[in-house]
Structure formats: C-alpha cells, structure tokens
Protein backbone atom coordinates (compact mmCIF):
# COMPACT_ATOMS: atom_id res chain seq x y z
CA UNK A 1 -7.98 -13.45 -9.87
CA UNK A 2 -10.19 -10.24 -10.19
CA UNK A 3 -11.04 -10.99 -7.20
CA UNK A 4 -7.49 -10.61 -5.61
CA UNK A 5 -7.07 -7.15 -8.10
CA UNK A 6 -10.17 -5.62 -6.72
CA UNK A 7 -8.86 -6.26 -3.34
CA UNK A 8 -5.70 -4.94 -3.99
CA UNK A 9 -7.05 -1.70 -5.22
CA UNK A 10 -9.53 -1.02 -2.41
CA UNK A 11 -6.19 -1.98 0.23
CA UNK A 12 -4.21 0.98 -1.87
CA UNK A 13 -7.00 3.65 -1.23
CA UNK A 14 -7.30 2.69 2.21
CA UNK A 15 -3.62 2.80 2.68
CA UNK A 16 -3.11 6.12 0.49
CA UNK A 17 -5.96 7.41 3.15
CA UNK A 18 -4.01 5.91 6.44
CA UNK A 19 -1.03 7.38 4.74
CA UNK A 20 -2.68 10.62 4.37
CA UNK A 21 -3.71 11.17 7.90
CA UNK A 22 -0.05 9.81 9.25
CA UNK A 23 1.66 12.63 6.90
CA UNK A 24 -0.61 14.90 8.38
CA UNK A 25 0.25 14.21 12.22
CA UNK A 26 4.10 13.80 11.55
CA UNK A 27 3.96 17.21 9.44
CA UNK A 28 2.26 18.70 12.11
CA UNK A 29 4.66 17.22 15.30
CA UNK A 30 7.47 18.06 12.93
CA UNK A 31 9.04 14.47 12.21
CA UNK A 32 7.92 13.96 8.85
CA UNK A 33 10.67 16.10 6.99
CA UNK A 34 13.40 14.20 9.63
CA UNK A 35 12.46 10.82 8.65
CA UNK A 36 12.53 11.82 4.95
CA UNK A 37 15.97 12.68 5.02
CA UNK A 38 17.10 9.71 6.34
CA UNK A 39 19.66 7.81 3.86
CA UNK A 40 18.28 4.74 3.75
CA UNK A 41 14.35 5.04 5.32
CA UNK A 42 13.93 7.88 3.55
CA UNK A 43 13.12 6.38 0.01
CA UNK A 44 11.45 3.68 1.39
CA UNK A 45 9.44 4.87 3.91
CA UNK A 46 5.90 4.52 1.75
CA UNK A 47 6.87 0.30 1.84
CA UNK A 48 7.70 0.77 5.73
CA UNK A 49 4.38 2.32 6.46
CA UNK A 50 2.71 -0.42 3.86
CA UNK A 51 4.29 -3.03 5.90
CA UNK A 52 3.34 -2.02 9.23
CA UNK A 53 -0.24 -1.26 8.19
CA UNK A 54 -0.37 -4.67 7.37
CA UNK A 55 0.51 -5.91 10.52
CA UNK A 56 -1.64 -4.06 12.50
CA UNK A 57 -4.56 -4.26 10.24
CA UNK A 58 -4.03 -8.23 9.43
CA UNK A 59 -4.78 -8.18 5.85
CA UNK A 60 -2.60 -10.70 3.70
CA UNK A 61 -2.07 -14.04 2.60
CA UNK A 62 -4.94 -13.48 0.63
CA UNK A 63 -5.47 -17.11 -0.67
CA UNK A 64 -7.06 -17.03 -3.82
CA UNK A 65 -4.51 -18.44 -6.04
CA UNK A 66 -1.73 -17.39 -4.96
CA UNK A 67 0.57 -16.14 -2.20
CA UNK A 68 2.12 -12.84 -1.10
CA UNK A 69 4.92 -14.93 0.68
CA UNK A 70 8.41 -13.98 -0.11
CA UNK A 71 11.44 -16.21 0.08
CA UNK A 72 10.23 -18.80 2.19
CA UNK A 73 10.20 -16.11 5.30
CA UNK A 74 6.71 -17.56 6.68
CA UNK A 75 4.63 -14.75 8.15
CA UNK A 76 7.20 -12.32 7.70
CA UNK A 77 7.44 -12.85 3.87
CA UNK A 78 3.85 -12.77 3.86
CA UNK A 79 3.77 -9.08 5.33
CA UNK A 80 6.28 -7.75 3.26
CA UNK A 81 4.94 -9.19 -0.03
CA UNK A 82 1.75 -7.77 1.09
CA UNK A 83 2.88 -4.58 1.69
CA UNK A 84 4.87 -4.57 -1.71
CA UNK A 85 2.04 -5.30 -4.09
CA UNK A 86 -0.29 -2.80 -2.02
CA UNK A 87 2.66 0.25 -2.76
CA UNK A 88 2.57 -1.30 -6.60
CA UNK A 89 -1.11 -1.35 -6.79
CA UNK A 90 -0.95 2.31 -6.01
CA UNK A 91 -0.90 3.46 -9.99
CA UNK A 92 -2.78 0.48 -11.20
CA UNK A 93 -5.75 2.30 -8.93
CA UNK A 94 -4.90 5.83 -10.35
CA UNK A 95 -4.90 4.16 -13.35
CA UNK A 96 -8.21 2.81 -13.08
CA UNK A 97 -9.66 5.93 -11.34
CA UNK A 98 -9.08 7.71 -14.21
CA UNK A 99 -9.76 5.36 -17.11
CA UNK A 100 -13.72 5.24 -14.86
CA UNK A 101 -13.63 8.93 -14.85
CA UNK A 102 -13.03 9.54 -18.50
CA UNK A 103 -15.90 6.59 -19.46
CA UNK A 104 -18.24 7.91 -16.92
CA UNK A 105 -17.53 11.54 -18.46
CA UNK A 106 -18.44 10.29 -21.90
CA UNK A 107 -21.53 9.20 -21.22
C-alpha cells in the first residue's frame, strides 16, 4: 500500500514538472490561453494532459493491491483511472512536502 502512495506521489511531481514545461511551450506558441477557454476542455485540461502522459509514458495498472481500472473499460479504464489518482495525488504531495519541510525545519 505505501508502496502504491509513494509511487503516486513521485508520478505527481513528475507530471507537475511535464506539465510545467508543456505550459511553458503552449504559453510561448500562444495556444495555452485558447485551449483554456474552451467550454468543456478547458476545466479539465490538467486530467487530459494526466491521461495522455500516461499513455505515452506507460505507467499504470500498478498491481499492488489494487487496480486503477475504471468501469470495466480494459486498458482504457486503466489510463484514465491512472491519470485521475495522479491529478488527486497532486495535494496529498503538497501536503506532504510541506508537513517534511516544517519537521525538517524543527530540527
């Protein structure tokens, strides 16, 4: 299980740094704001990213104890359930950044 958390929190910074760079480039060609203000991809456009950096990067599945599949969709589920828990795991590693930080500063 902690194994599966840890995992989840390291996939989060790495995606939070792919995400980053991606901003960067589609600030820079001028699409990001365009694709922002779209209706529907708009407010979900962190969970599109998340799911195809999972698909390119072929993380998920992760087979601890448990799957990421979603309504019986196969690898498709998989993905997306993937991709969800790695945009939730965002705070939960802000979260634990900080709770570090403030113990280490103690010290």
């Amino acid at each position: 299980m902690m194994a599966t958390v840890l995992t989840l929190i390291i996939l989060a910074m790495v995606f939070q740094g792919v995400l980053a760079v991606l901003n960067s480039i589609l600030d820079t060609v001028g699409v990001g704001s365009m694709l922002s203000g779209l209706p529907v991809v708009g407010s979900n456009l962190n969970l599109i990213w998340a799911y195809l950096f999972v698909t390119v990067s072929g993380v998920g599945g992760f087979g601890y104890a448990g799957s990421t599949e979603i309504l019986g969709m196969g690898t498709f589920g998989t993905d997306v359930g993937t991709a969800l828990a790695i945009c939730a795991f965002i705070p939960v590693k802000d979260a634990a950044l900080s709770a570090l930080g403030k113990g280490l500063s103690r010290g």
